[in-house]
N, C-alpha and C. Protein backbone atom coordinates (compact mmCIF):
# COMPACT_ATOMS: atom_id res chain seq x y z
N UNK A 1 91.04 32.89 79.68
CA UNK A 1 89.74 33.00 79.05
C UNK A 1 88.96 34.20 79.60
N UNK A 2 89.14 34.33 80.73
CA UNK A 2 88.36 35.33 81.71
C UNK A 2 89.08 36.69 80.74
N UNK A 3 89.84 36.72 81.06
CA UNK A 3 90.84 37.97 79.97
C UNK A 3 90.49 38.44 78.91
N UNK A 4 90.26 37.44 77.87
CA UNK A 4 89.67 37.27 76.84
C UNK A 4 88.12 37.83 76.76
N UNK A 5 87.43 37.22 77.48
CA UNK A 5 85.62 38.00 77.89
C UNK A 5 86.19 39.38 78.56
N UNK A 6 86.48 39.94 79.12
CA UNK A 6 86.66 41.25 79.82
C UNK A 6 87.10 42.21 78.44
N UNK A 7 88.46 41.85 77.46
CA UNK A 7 88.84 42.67 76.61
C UNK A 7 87.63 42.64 75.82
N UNK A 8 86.34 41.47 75.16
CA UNK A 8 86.00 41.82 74.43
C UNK A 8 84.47 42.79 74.64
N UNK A 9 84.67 42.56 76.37
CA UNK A 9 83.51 43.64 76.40
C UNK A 9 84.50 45.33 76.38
N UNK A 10 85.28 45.60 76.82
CA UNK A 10 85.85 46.62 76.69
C UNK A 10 85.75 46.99 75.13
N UNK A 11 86.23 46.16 74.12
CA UNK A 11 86.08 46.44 72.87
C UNK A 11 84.47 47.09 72.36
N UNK A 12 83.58 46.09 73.04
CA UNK A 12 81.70 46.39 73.01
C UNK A 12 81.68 48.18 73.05
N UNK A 13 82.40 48.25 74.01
CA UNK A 13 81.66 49.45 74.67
C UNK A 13 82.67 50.87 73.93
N UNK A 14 83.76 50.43 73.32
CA UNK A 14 84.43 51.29 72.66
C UNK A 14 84.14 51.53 71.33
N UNK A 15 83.76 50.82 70.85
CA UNK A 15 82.75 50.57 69.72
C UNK A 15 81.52 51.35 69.85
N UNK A 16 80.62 51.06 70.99
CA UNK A 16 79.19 51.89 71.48
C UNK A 16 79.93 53.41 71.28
N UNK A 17 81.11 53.74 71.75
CA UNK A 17 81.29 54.83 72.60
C UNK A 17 81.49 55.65 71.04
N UNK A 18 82.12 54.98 70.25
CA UNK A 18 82.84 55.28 68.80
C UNK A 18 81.18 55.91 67.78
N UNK A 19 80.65 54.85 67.46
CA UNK A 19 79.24 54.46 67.30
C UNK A 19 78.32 56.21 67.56
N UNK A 20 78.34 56.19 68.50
CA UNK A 20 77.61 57.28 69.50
C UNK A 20 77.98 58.73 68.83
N UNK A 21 79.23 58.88 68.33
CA UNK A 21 79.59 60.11 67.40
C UNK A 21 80.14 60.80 68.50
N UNK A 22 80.30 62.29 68.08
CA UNK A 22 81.64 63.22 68.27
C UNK A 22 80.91 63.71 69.52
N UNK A 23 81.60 64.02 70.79
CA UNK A 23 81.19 64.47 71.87
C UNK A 23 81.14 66.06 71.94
N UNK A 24 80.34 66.79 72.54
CA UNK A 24 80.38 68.35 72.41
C UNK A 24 81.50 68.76 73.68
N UNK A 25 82.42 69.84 72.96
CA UNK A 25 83.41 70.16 74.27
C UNK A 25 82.75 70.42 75.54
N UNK A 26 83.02 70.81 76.90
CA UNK A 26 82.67 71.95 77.56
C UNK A 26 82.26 73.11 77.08
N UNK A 27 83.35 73.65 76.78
CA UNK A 27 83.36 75.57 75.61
C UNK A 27 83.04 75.46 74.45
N UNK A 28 83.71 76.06 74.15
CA UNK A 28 83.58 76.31 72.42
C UNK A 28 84.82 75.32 71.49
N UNK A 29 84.53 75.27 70.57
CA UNK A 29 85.94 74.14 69.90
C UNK A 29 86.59 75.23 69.30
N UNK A 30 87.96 75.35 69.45
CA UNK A 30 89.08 76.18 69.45
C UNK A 30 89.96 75.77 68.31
N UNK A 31 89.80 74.71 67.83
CA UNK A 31 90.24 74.71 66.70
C UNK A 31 90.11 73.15 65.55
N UNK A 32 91.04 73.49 64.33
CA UNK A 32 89.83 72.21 63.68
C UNK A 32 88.42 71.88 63.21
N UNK A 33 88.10 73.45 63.12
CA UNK A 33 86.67 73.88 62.57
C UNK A 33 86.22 72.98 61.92
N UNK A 34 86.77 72.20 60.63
CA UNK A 34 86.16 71.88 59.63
C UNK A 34 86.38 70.30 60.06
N UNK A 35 85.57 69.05 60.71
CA UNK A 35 85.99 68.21 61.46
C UNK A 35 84.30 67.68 61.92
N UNK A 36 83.80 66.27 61.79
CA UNK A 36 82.77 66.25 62.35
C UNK A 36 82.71 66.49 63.85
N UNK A 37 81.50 67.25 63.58
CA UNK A 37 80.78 67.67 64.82
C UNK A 37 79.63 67.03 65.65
N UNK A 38 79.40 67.54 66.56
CA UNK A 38 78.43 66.30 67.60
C UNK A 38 76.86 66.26 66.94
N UNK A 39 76.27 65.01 67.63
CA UNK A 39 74.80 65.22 66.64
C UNK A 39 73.84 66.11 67.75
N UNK A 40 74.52 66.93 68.89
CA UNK A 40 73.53 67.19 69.38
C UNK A 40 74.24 68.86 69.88
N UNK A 41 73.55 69.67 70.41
CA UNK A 41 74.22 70.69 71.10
C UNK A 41 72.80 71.16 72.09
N UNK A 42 73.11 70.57 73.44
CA UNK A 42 72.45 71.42 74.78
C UNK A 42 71.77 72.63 74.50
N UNK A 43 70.33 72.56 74.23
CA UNK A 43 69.66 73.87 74.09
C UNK A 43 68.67 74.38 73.21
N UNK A 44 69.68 73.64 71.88
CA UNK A 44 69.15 73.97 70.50
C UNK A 44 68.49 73.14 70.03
N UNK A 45 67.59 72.96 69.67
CA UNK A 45 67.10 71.74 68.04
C UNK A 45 68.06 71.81 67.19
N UNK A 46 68.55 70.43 66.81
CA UNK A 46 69.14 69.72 66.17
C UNK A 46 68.24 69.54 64.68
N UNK A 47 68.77 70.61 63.39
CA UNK A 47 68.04 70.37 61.80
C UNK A 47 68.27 69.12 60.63
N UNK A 48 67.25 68.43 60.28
CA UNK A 48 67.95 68.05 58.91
C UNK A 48 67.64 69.29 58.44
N UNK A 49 68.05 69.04 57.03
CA UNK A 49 67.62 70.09 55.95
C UNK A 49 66.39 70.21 55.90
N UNK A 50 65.29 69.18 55.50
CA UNK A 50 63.44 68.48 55.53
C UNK A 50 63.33 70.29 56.50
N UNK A 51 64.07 69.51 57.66
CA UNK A 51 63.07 70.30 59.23
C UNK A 51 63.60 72.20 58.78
N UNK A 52 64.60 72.28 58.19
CA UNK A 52 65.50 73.55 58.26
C UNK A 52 64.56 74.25 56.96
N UNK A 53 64.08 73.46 56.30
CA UNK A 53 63.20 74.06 54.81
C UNK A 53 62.03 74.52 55.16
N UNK A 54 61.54 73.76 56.24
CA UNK A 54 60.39 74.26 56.69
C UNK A 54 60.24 75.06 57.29
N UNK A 55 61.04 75.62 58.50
CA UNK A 55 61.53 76.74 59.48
C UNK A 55 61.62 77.87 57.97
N UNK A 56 62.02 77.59 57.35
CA UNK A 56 62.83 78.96 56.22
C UNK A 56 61.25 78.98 55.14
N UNK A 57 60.46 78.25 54.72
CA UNK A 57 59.17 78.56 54.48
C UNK A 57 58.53 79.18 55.37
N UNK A 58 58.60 78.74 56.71
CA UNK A 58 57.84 79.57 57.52
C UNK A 58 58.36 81.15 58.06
N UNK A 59 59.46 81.59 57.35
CA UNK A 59 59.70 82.85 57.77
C UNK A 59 60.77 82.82 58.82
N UNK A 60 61.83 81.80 59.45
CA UNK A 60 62.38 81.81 60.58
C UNK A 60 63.77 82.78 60.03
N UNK A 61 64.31 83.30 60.90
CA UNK A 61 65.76 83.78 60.50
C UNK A 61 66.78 82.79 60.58
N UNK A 62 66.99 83.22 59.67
CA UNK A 62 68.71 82.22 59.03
C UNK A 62 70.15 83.04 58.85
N UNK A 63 70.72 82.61 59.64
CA UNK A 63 71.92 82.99 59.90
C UNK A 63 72.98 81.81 59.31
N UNK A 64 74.06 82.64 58.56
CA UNK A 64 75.24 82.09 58.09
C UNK A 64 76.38 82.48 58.87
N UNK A 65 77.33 81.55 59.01
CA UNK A 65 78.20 82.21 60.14
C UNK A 65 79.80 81.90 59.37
N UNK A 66 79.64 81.36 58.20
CA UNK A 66 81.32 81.01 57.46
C UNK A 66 82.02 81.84 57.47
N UNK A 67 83.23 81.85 57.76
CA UNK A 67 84.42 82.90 57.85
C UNK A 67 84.38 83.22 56.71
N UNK A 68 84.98 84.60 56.52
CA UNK A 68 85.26 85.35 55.42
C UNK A 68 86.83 85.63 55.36
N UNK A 69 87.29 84.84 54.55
CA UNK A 69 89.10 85.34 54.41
C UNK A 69 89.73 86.14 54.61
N UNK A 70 90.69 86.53 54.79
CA UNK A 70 90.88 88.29 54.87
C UNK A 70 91.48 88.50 53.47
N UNK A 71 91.84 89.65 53.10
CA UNK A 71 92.15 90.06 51.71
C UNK A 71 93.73 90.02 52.12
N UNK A 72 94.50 88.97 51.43
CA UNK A 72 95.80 88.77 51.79
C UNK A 72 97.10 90.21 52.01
N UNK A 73 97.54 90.51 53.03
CA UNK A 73 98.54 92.08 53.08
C UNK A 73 99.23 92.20 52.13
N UNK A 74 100.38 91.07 52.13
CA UNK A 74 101.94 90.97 50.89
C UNK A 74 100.81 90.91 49.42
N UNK A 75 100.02 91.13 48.94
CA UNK A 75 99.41 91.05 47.39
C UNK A 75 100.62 91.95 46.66
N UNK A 76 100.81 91.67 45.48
CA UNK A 76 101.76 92.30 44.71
C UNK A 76 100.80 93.50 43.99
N UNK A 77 102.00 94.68 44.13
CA UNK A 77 100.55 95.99 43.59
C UNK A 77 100.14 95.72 42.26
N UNK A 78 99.41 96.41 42.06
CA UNK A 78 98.36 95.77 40.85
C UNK A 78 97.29 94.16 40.49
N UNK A 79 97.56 93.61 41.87
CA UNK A 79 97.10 92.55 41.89
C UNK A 79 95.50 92.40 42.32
N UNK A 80 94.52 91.49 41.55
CA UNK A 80 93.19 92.25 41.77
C UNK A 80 92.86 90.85 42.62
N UNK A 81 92.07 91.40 43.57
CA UNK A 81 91.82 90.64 44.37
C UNK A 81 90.39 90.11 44.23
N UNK A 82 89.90 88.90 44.35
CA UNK A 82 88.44 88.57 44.44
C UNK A 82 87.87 87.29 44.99
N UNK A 83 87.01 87.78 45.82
CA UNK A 83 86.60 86.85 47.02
C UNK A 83 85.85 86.11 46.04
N UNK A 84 85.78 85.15 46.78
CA UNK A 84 84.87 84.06 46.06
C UNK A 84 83.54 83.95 46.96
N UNK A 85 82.66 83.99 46.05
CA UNK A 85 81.33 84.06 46.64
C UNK A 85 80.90 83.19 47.12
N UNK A 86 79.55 83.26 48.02
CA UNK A 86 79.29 82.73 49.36
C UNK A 86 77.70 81.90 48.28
N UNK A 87 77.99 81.24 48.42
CA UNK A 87 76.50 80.54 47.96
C UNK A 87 75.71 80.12 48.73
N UNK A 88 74.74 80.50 49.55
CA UNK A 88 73.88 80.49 51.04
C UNK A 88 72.26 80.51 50.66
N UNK A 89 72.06 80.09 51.74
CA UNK A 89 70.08 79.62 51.94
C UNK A 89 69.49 81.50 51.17
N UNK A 90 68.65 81.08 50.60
CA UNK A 90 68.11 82.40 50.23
C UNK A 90 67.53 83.34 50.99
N UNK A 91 67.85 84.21 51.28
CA UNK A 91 67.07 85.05 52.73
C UNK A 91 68.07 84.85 53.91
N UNK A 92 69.20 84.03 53.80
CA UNK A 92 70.04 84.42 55.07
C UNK A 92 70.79 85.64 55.50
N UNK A 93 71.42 85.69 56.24
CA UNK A 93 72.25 86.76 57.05
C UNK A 93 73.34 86.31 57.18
N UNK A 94 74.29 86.80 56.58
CA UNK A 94 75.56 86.21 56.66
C UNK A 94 76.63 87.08 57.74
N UNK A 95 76.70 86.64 58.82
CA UNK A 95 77.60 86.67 59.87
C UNK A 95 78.77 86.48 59.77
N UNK A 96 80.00 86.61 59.10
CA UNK A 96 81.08 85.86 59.13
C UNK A 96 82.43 85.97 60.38
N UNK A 97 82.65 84.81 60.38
CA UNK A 97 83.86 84.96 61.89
C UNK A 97 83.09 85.34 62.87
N UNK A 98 81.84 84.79 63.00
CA UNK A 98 81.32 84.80 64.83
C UNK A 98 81.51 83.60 65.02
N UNK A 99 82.03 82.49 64.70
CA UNK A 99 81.88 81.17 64.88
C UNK A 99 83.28 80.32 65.57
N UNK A 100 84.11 81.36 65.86
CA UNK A 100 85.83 80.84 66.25
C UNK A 100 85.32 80.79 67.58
N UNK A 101 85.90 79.76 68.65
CA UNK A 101 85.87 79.64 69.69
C UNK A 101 86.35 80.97 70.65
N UNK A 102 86.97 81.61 70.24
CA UNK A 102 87.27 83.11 71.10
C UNK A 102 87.11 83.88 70.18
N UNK A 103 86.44 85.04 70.51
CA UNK A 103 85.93 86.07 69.50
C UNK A 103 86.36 87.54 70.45
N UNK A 104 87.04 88.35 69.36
CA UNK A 104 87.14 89.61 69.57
C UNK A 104 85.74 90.72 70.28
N UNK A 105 86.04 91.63 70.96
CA UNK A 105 84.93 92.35 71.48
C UNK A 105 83.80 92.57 70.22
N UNK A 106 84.53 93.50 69.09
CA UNK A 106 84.23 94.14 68.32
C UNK A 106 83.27 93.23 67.61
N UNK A 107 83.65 91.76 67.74
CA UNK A 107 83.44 90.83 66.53
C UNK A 107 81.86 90.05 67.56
N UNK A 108 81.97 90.39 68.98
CA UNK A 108 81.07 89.52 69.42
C UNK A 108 79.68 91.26 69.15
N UNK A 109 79.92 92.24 69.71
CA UNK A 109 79.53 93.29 69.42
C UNK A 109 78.81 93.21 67.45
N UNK A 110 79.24 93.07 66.84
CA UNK A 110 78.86 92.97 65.80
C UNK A 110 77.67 91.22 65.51
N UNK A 111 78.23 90.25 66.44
CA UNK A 111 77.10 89.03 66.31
C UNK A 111 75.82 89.32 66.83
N UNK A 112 75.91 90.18 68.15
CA UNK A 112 74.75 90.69 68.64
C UNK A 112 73.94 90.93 68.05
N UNK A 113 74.67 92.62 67.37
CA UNK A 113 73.76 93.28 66.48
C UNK A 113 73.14 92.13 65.47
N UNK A 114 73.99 91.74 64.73
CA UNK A 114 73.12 91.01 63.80
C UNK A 114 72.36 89.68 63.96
N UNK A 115 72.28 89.05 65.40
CA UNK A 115 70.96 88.17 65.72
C UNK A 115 69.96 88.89 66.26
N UNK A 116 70.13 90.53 66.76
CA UNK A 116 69.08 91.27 67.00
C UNK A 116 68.46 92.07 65.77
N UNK A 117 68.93 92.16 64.66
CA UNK A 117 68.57 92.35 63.33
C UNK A 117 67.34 91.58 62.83
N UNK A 118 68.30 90.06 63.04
CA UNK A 118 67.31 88.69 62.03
C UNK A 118 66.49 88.53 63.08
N UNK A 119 66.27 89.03 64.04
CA UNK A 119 64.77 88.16 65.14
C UNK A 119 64.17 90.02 65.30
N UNK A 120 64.68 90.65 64.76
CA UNK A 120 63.71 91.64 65.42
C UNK A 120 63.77 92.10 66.72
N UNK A 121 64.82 91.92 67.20
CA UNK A 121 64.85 92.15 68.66
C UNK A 121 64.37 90.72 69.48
N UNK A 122 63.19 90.14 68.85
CA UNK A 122 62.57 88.88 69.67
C UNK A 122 63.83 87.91 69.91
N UNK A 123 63.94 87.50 71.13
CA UNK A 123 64.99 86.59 71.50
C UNK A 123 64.08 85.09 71.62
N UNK A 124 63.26 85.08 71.13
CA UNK A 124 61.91 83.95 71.04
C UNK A 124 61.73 83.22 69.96
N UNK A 125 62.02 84.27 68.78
CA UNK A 125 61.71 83.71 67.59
C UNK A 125 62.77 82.85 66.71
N UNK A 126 61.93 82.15 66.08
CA UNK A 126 63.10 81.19 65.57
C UNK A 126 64.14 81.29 64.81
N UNK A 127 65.59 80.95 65.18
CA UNK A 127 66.29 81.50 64.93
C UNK A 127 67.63 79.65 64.08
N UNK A 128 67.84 79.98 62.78
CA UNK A 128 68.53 78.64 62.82
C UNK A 128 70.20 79.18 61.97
N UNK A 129 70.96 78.70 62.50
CA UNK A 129 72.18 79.29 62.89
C UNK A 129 72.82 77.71 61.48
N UNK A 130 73.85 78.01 60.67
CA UNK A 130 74.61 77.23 60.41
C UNK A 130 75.70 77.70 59.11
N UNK A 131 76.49 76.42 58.75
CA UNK A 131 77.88 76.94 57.95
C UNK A 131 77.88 76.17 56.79
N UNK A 132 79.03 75.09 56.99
CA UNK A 132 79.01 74.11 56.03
C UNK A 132 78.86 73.18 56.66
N UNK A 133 78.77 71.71 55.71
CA UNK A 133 78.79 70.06 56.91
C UNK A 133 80.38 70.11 57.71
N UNK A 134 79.71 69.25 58.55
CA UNK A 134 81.25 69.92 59.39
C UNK A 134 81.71 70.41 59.73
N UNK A 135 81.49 71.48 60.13
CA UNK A 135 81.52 73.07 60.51
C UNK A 135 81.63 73.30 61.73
N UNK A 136 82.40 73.50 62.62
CA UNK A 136 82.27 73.54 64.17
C UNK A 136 82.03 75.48 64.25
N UNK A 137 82.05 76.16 63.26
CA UNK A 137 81.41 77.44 63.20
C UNK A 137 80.50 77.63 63.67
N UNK A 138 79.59 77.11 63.20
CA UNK A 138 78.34 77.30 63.44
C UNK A 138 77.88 76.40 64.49
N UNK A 139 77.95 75.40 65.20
CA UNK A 139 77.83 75.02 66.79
C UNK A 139 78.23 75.80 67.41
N UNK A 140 79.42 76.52 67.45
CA UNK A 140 79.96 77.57 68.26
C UNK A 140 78.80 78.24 68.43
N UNK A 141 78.94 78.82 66.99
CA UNK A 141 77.82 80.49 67.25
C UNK A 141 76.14 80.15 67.70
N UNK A 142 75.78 79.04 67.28
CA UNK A 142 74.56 78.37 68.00
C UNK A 142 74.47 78.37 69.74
N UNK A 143 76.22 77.69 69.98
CA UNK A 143 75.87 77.64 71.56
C UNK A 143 75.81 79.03 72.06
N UNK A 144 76.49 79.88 71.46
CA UNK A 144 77.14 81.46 71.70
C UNK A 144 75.44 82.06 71.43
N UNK A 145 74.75 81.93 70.77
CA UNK A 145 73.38 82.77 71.07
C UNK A 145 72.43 82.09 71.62
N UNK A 146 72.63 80.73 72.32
CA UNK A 146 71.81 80.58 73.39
C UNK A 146 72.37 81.11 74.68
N UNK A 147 74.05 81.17 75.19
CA UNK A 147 74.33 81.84 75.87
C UNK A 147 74.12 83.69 75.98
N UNK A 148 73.52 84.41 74.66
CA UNK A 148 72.82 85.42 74.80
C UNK A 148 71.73 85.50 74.96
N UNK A 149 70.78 84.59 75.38
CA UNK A 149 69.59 84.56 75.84
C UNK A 149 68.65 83.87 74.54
N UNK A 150 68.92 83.45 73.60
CA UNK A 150 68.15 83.24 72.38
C UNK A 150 67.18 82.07 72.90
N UNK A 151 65.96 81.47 72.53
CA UNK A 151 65.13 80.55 73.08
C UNK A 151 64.50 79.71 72.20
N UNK A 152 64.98 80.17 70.93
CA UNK A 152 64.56 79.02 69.96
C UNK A 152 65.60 78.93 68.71
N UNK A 153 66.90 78.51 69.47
CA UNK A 153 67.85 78.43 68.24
C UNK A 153 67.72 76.99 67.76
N UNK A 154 68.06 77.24 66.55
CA UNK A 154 67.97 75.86 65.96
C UNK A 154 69.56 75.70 64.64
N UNK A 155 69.96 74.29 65.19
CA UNK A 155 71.41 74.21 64.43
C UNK A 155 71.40 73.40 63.17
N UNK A 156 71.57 73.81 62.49
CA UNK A 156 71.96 72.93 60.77
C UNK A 156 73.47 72.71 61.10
N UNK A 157 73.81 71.01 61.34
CA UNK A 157 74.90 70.85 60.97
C UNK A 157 75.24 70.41 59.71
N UNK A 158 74.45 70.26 58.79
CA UNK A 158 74.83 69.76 57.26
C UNK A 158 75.22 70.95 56.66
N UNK A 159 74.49 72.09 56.95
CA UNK A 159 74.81 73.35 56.76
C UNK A 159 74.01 73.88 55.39
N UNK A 160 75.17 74.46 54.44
CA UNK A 160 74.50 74.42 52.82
C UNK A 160 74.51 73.81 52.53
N UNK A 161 76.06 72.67 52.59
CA UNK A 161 76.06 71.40 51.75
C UNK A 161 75.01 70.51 52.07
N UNK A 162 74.44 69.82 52.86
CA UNK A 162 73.30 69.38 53.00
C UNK A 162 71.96 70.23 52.61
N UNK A 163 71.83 70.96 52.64
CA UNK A 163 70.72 72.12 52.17
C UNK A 163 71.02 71.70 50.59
N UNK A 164 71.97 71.96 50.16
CA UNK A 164 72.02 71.58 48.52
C UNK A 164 71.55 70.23 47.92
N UNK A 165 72.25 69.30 48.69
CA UNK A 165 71.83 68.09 48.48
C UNK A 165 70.58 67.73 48.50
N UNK A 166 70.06 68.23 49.25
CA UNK A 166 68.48 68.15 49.58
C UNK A 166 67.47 68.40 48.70
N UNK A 167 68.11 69.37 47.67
CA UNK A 167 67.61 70.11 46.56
C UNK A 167 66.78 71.28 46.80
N UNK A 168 67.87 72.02 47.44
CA UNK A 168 66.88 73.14 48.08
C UNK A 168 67.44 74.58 47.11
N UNK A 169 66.97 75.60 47.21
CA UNK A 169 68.32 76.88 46.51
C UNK A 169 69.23 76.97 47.10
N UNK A 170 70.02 77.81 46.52
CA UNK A 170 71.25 78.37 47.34
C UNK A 170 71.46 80.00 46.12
N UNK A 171 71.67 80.93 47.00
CA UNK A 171 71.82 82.37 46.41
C UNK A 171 73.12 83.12 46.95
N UNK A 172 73.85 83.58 46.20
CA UNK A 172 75.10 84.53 46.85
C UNK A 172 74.50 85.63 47.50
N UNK A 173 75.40 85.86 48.34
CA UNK A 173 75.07 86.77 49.59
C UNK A 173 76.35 87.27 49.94
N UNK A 174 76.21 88.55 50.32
CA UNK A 174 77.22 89.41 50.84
C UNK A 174 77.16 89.49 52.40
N UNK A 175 78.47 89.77 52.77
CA UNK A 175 78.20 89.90 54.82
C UNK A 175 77.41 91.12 54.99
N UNK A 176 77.03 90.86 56.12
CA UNK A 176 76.10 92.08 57.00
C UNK A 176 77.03 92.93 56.97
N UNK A 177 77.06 94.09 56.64
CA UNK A 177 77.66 95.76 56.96
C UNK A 177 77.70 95.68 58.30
N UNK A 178 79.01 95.99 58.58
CA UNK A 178 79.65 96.48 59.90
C UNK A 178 80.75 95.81 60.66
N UNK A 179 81.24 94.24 59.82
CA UNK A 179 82.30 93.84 60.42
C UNK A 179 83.95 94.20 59.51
């Protein structure tokens, strides 16, 4: 019986632990991008959409961070190629591929520039970073510009898809020039 009470508190607390949602790595998440993500990340404010609409009425910079495909090598010649467009918060900055857990020089060199673009240089001003729901992209690149000094990042994990749902716009957007 004793056995019995011990497993079913073990069960209690695996349940709590389950319950509680996705834990944030140490680093960065390295792979499995598209996978729920934690409800919280060390640093940042945590957005619904409500809180993320209001930041974006008030003028905050918005950063998109969704990978951009590459244009496949083997294409057969004459074959026309076409990206499929990015449907994003109106007024964002689209960053793409700063959001992989290890990032190229060139590629972290290029995130810089463009969170020193959307804040103006101010590493103060509000800054809200996100991808799609689910998205471990954009937690990355959230934790990755508070580790550049940023002081008011703020993370959308619903991303657009929650932004849509919400009934908010959404506008195509091209990446920032230079990656």
């Amino acid at each position: 019986m004793r056995h019995a009470a011990f497993l079913a508190v073990l069960l209690a607390f695996s349940v709590t632990a389950v319950a509680q949602g996705v834990r944030a790595p140490e680093g960065y998440r390295m792979e499995n991008y598209r996978a729920p993500v934690p409800d919280d990340l060390p640093g940042a404010q945590v957005l619904t959409a409500e809180e993320a609409h209001a930041l974006w009425t008030g003028g905050a910079g918005f950063v998109d961070v969704l990978p951009r495909p590459p244009k496949p090598a083997n294409l057969p010649e004459g074959t026309i190629w076409r990206e499929r467009p990015r449907h994003s918060i109106p007024g964002a900055t689209w960053l793409p591929n700063v959001g992989y857990g290890a990032i190229a020089d060139e590629t972290e060199a290029y995130f810089r520039a463009g969170l020193d673009k959307v804040t103006g240089g101010d590493r103060a001003a509000p800054l809200v970073i996100f991808c799609l729901a689910d998205c471990w992209m954009s937690w990355n690149a959230a934790r990755r510009a508070l580790e550049y000094g940023y002081t008011a990042v703020h993370w959308l994990p619903g991303g657009t898809d929650g932004w849509a749902a919400a009934g908010y716009p959404l506008e195509i957007v091209e990446p920032e020039p230079g990656y």
